[in-house]
N, C-alpha and C. Protein backbone atom coordinates (compact mmCIF):
# COMPACT_ATOMS: atom_id res chain seq x y z
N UNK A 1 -30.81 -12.21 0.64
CA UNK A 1 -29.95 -12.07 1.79
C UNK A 1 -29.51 -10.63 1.98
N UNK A 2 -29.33 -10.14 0.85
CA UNK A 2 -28.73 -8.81 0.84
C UNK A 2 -29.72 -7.75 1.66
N UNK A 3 -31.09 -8.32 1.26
CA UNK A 3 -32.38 -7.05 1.95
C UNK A 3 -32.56 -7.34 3.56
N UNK A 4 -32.35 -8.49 3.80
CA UNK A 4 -31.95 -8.98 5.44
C UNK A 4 -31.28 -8.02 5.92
N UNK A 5 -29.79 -7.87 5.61
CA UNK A 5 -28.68 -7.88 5.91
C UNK A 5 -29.05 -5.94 5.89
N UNK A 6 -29.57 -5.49 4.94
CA UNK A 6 -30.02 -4.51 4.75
C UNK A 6 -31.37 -3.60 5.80
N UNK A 7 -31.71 -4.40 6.09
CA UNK A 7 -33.07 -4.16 7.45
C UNK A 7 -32.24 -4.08 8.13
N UNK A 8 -31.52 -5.29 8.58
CA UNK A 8 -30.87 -5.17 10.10
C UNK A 8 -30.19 -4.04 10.51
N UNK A 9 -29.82 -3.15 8.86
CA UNK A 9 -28.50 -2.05 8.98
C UNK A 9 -29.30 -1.15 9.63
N UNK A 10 -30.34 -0.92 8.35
CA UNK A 10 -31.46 -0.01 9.53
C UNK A 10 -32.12 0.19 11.04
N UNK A 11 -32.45 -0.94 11.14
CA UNK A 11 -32.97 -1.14 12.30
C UNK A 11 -31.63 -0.81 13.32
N UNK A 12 -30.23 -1.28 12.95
CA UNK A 12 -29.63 -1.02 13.80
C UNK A 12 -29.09 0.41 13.78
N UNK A 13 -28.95 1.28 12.66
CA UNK A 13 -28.47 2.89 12.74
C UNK A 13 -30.14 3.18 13.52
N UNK A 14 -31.16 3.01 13.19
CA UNK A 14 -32.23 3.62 13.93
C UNK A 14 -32.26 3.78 15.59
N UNK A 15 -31.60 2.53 15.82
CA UNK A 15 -31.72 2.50 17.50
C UNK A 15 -30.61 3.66 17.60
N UNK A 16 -29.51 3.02 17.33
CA UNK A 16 -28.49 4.01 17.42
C UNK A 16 -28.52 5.45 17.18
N UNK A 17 -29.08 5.79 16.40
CA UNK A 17 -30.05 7.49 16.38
C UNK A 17 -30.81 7.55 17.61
N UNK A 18 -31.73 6.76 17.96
CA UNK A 18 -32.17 6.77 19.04
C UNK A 18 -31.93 6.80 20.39
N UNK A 19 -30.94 5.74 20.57
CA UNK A 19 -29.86 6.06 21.92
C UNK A 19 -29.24 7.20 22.04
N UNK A 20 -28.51 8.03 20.98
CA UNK A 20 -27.68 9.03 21.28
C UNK A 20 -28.76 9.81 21.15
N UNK A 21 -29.74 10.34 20.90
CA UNK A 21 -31.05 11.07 21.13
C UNK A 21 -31.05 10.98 23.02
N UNK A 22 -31.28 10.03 23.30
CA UNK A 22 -31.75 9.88 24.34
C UNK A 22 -30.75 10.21 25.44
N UNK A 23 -29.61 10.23 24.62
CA UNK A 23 -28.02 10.30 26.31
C UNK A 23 -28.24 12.18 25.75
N UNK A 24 -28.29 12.50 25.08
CA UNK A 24 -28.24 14.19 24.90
C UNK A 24 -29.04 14.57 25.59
N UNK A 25 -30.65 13.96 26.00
CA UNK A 25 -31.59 14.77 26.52
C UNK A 25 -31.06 14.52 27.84
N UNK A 26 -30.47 13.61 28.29
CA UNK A 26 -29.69 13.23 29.28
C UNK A 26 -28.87 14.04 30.02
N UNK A 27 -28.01 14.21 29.04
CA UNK A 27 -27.35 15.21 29.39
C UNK A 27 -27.71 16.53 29.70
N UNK A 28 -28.69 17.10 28.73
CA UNK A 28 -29.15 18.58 29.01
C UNK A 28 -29.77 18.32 30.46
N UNK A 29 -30.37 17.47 30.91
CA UNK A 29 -31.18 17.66 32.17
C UNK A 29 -29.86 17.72 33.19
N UNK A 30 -28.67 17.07 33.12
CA UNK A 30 -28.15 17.06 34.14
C UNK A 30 -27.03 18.59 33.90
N UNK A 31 -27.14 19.32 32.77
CA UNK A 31 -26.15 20.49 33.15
C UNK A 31 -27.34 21.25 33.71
N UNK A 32 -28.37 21.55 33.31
CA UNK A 32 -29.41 21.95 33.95
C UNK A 32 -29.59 21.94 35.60
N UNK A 33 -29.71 20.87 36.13
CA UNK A 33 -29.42 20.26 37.51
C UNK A 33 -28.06 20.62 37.75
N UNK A 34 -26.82 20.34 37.26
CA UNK A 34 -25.39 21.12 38.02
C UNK A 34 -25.99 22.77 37.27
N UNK A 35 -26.03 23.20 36.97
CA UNK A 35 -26.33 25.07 37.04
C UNK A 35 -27.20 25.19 38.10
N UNK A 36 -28.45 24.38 38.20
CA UNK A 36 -29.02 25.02 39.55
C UNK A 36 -28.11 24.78 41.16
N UNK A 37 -27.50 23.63 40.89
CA UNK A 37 -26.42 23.19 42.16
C UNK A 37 -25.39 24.10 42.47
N UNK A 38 -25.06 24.82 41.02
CA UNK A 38 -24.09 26.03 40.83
C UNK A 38 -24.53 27.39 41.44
N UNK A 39 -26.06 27.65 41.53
CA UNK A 39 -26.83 28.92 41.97
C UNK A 39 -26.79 28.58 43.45
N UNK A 40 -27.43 27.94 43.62
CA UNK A 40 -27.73 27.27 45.13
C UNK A 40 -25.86 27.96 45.78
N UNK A 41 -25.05 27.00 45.73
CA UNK A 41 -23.69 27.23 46.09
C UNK A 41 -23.03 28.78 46.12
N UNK A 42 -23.50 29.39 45.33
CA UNK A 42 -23.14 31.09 44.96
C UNK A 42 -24.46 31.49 46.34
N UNK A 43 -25.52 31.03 46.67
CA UNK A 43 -26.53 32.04 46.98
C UNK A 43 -25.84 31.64 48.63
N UNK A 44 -25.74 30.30 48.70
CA UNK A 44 -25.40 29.66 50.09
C UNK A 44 -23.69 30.70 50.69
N UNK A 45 -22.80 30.84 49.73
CA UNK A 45 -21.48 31.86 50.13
C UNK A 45 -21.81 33.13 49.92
N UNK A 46 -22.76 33.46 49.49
CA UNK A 46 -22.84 34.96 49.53
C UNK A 46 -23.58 35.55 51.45
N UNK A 47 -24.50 34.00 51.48
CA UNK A 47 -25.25 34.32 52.91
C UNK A 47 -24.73 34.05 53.99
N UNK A 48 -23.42 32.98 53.28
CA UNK A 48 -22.34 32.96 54.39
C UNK A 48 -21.08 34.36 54.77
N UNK A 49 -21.04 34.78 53.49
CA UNK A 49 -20.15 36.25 53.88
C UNK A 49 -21.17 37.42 54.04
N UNK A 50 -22.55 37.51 54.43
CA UNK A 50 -23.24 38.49 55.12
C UNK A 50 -23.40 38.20 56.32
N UNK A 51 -23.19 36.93 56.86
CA UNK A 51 -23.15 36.54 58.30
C UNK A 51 -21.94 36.96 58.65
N UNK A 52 -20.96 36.41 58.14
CA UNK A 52 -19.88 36.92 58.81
C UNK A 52 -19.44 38.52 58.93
N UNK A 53 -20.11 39.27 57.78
CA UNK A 53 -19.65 40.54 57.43
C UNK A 53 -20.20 40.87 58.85
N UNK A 54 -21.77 40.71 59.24
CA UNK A 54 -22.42 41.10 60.50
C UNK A 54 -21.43 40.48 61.86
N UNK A 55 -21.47 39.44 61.82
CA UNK A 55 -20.66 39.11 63.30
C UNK A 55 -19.84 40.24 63.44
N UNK A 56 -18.46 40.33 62.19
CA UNK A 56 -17.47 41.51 62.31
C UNK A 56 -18.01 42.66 62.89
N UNK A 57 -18.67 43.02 62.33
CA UNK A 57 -19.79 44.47 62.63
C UNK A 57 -20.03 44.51 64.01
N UNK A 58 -20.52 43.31 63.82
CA UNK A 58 -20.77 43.62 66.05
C UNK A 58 -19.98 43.53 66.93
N UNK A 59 -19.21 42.89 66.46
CA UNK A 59 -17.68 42.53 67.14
C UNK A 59 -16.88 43.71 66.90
N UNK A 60 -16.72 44.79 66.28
CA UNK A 60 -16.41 45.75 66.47
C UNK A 60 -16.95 46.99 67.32
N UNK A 61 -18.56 47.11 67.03
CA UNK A 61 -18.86 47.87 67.70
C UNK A 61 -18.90 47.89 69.36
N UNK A 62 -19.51 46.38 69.37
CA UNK A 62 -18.95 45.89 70.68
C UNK A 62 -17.52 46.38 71.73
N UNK A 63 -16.04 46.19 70.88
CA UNK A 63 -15.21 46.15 71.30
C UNK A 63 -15.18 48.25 71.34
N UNK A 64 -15.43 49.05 70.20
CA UNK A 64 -15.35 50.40 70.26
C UNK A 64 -16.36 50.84 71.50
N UNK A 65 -17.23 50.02 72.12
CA UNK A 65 -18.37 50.44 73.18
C UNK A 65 -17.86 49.88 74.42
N UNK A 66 -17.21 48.82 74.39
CA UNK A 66 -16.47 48.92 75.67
C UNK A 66 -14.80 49.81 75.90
N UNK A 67 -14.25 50.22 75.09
CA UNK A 67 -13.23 51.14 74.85
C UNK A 67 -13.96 52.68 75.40
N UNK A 68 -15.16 52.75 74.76
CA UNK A 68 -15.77 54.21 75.15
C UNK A 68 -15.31 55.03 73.33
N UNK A 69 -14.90 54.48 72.55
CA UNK A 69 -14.94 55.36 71.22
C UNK A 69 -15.76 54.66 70.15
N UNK A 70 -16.89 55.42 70.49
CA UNK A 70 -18.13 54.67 69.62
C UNK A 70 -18.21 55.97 68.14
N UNK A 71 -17.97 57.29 68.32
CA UNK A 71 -17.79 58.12 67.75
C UNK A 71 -16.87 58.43 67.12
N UNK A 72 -15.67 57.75 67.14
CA UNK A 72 -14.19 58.04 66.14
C UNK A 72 -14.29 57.82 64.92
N UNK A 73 -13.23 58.66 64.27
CA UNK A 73 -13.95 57.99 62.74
C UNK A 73 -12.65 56.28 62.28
N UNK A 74 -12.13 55.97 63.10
CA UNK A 74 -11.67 54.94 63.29
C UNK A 74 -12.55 54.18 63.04
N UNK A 75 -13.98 53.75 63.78
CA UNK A 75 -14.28 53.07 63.81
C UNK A 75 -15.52 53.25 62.56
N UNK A 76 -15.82 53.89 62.42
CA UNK A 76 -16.64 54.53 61.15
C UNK A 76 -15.82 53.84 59.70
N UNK A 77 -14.01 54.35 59.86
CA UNK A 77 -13.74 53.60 58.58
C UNK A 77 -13.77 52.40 58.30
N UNK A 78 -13.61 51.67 59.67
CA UNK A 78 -13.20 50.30 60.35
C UNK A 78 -14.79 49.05 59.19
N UNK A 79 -16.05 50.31 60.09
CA UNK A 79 -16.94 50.05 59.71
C UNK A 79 -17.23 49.93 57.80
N UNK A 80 -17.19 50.65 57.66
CA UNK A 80 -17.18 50.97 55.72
C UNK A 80 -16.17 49.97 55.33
N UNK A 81 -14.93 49.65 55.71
CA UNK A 81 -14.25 48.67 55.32
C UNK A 81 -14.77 47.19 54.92
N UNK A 82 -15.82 46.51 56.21
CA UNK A 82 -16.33 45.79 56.53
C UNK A 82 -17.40 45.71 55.02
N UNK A 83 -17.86 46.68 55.07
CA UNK A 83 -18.63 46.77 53.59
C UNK A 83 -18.27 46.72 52.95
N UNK A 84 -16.85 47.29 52.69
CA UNK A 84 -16.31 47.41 51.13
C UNK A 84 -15.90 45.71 50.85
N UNK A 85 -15.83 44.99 52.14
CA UNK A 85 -14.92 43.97 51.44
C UNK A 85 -16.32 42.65 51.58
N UNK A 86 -17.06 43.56 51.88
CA UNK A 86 -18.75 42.24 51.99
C UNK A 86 -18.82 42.38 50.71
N UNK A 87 -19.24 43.56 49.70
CA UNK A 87 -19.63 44.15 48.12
C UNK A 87 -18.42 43.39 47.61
N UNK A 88 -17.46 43.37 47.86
CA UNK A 88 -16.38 42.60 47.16
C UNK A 88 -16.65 41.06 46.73
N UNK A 89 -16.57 40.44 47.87
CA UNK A 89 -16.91 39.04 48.32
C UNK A 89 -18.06 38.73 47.28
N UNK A 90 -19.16 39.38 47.08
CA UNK A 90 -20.45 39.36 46.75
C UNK A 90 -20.02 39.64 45.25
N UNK A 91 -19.47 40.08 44.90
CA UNK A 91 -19.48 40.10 43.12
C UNK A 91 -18.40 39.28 43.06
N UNK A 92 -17.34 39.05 43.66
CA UNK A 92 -16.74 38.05 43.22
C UNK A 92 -17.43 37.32 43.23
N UNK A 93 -18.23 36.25 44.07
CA UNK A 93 -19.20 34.79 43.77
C UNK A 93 -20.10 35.50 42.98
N UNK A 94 -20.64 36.30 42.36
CA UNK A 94 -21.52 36.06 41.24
C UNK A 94 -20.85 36.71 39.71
N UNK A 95 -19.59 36.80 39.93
CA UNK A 95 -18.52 36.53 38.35
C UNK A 95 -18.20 34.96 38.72
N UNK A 96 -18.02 34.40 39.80
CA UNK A 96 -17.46 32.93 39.57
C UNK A 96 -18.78 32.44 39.19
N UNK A 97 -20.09 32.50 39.88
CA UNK A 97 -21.93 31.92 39.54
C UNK A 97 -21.29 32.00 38.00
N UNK A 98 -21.62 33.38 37.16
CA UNK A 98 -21.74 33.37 35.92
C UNK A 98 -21.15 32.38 35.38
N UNK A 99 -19.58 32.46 35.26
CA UNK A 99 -18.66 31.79 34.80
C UNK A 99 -19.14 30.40 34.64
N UNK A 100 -19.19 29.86 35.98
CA UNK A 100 -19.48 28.54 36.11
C UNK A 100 -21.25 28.14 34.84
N UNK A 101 -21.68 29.08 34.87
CA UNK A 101 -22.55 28.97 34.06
C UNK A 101 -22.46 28.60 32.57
N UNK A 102 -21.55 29.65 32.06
CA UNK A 102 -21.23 30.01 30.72
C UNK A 102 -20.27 28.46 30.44
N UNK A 103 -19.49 28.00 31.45
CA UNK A 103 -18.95 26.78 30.67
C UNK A 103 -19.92 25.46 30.75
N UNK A 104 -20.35 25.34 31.32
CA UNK A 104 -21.75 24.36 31.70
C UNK A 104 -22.35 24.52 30.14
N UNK A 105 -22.56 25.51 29.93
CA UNK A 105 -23.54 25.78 28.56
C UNK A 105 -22.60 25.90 27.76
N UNK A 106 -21.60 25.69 27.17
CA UNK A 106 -20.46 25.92 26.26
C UNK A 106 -20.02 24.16 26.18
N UNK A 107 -20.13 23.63 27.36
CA UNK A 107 -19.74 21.87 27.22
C UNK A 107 -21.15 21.52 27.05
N UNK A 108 -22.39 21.97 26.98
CA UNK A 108 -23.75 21.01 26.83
C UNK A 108 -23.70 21.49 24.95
N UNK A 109 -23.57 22.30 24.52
CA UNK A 109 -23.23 22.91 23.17
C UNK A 109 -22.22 21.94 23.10
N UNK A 110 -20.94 21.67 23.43
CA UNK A 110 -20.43 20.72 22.46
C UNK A 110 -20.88 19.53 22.34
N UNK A 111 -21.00 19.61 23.36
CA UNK A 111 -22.01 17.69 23.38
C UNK A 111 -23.11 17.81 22.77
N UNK A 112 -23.94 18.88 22.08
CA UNK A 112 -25.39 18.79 21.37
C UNK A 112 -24.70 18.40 20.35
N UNK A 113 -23.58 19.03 19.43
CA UNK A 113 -23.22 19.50 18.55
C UNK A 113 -22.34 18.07 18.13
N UNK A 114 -21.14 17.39 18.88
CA UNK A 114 -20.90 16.00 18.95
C UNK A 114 -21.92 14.89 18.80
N UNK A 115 -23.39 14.49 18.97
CA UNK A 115 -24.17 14.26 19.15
C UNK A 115 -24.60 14.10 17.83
N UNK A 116 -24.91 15.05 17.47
CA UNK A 116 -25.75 15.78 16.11
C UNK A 116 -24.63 14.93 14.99
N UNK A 117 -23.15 15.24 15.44
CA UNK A 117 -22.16 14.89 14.50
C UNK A 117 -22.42 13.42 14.23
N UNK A 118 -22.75 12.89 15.08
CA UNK A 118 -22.69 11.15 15.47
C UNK A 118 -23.80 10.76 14.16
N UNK A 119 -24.96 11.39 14.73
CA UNK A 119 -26.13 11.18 14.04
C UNK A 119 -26.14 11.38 12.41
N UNK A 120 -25.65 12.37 12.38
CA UNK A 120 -24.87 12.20 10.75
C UNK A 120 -24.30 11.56 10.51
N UNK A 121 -23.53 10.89 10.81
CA UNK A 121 -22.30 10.06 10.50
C UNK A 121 -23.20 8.47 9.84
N UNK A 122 -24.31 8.36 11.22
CA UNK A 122 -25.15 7.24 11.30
C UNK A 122 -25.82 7.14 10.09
N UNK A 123 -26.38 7.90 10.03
CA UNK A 123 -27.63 8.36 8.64
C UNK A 123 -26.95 8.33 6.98
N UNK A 124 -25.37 8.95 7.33
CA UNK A 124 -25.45 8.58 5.88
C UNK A 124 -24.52 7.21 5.72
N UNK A 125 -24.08 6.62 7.01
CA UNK A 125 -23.61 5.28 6.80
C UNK A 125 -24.83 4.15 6.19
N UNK A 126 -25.66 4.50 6.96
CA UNK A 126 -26.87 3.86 6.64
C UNK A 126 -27.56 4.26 4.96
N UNK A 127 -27.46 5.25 4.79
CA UNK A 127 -27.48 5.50 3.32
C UNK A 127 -27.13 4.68 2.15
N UNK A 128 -25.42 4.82 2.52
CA UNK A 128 -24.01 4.09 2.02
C UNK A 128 -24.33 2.60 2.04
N UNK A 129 -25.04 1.83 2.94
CA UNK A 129 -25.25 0.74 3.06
C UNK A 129 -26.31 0.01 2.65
N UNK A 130 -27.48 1.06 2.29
CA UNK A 130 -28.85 0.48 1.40
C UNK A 130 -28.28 0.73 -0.27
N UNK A 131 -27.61 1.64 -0.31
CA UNK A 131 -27.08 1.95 -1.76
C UNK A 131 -26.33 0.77 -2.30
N UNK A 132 -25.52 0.28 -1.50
CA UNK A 132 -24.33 -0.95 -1.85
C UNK A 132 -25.45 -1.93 -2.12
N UNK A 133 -26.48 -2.45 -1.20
CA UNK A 133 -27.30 -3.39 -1.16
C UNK A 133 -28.06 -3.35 -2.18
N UNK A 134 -28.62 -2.08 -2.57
CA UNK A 134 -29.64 -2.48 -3.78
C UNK A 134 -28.98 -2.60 -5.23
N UNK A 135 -27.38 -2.91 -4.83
CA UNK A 135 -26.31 -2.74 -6.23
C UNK A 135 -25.56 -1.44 -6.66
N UNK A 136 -25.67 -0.36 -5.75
CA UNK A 136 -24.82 0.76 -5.95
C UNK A 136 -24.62 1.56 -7.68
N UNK A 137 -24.21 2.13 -8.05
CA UNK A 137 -23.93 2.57 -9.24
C UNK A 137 -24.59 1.48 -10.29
N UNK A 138 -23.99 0.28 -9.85
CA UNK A 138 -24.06 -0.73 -11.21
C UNK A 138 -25.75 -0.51 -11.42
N UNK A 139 -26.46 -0.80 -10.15
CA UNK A 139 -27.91 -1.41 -10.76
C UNK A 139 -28.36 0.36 -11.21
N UNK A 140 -27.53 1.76 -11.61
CA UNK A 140 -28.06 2.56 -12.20
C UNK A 140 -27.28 2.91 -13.36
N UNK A 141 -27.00 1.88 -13.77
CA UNK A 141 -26.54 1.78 -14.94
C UNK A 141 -25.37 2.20 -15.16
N UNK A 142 -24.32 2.95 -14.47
CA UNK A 142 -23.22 3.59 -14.17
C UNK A 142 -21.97 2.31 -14.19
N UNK A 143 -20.82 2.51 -14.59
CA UNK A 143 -19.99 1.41 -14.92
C UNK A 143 -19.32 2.09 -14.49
N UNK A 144 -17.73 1.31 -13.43
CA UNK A 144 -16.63 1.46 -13.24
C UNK A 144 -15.74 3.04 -14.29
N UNK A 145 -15.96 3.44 -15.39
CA UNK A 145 -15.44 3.58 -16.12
C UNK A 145 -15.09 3.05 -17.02
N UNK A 146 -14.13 3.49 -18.52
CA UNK A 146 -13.46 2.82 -19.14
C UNK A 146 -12.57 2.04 -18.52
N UNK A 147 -11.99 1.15 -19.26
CA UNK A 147 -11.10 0.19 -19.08
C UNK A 147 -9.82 0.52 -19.73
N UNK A 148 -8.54 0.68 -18.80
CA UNK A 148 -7.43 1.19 -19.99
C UNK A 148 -6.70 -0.59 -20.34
N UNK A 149 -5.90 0.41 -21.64
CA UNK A 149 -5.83 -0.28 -22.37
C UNK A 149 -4.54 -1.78 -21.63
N UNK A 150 -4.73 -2.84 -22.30
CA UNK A 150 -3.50 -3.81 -21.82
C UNK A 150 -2.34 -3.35 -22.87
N UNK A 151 -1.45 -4.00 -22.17
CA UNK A 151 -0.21 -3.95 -22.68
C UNK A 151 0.18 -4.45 -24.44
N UNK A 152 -0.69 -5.49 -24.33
CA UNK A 152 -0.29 -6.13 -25.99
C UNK A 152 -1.23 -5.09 -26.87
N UNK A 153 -2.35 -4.60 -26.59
CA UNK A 153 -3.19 -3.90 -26.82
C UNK A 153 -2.26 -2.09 -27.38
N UNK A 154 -1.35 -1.96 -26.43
CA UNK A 154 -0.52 -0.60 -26.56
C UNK A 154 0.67 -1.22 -27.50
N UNK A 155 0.79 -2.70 -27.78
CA UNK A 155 2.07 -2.35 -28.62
C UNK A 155 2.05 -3.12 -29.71
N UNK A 156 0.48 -3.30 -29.79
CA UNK A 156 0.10 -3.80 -31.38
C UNK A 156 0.48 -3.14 -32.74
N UNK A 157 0.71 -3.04 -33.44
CA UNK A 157 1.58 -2.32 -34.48
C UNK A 157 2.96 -2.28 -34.13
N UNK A 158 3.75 -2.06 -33.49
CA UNK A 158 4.78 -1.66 -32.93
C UNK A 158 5.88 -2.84 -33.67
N UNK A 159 7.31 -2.56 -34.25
CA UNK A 159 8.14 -3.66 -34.32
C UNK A 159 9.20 -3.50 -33.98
């Protein structure tokens, strides 16, 4: 009964190695898939603040060409401004891209690493549990220890 009872342990830590095998690869595919969802989103606001940087642009020059001061340096700084704060826009979303990256891969690392923990845990339970079954210590000849002594035993002589 004991070698029954003993298969089944196996068979059942095996699946169980196996399932959490299988939710990890799981997982890696889907931080994989949110990082590319993460690029996509950075590439999509960066092409949204070069559109707009341009509308501004024309919408200024526009408004300095019907004024008649197309040559001021008003509108020259007006202009460079427009840039300075497009280059802005633009590294800010690709420090937030990164970021968003680096924790994506910092939570798929703990979850490899949780995972891995599990699987140990499994393997040497399963260990622990063929060892008990085939008789543990005893069937290697290993005994509890000595036995201390009883009481009548400690006060034999004694009067």
């Amino acid at each position: 009964m004991a070698v029954v009872g003993a298969i089944s342990t196996v068979v059942g830590t095996v699946s169980s190695i196996s399932a959490q095998q299988k939710a990890a690869s799981a997982q890696r595919k889907a931080a994989a898939v949110q990082q590319r969802q993460q690029q996509l989103q950075t590439r999509r606001s960066q092409r949204a603040a070069i559109r707009q940087s341009q509308l501004q642009r024309a919408q200024a020059l526009t408004t300095a060409g019907a004024l008649g001061v197309t040559g001021g340096s008003a509108l020259g700084g007006g202009l460079s401004s427009l840039s300075s704060q497009l280059g802005a826009a633009q590294g800010f979303a690709g420090q937030m891209s990164g970021l968003s990256g680096q924790i994506t891969a910092l939570g798929q690392r703990a979850t490899t690493f949780g995972t891995q923990a599990q699987t140990g845990q499994a393997i040497a339970g399963l260990g622990g549990q063929i060892f008990q079954a085939g008789g543990g210590f005893g069937a290697l000849g290993i005994g509890a220890g000595p036995t201390p002594p009883t009481a009548s035993q400690l006060l034999t002589g004694i009067k």
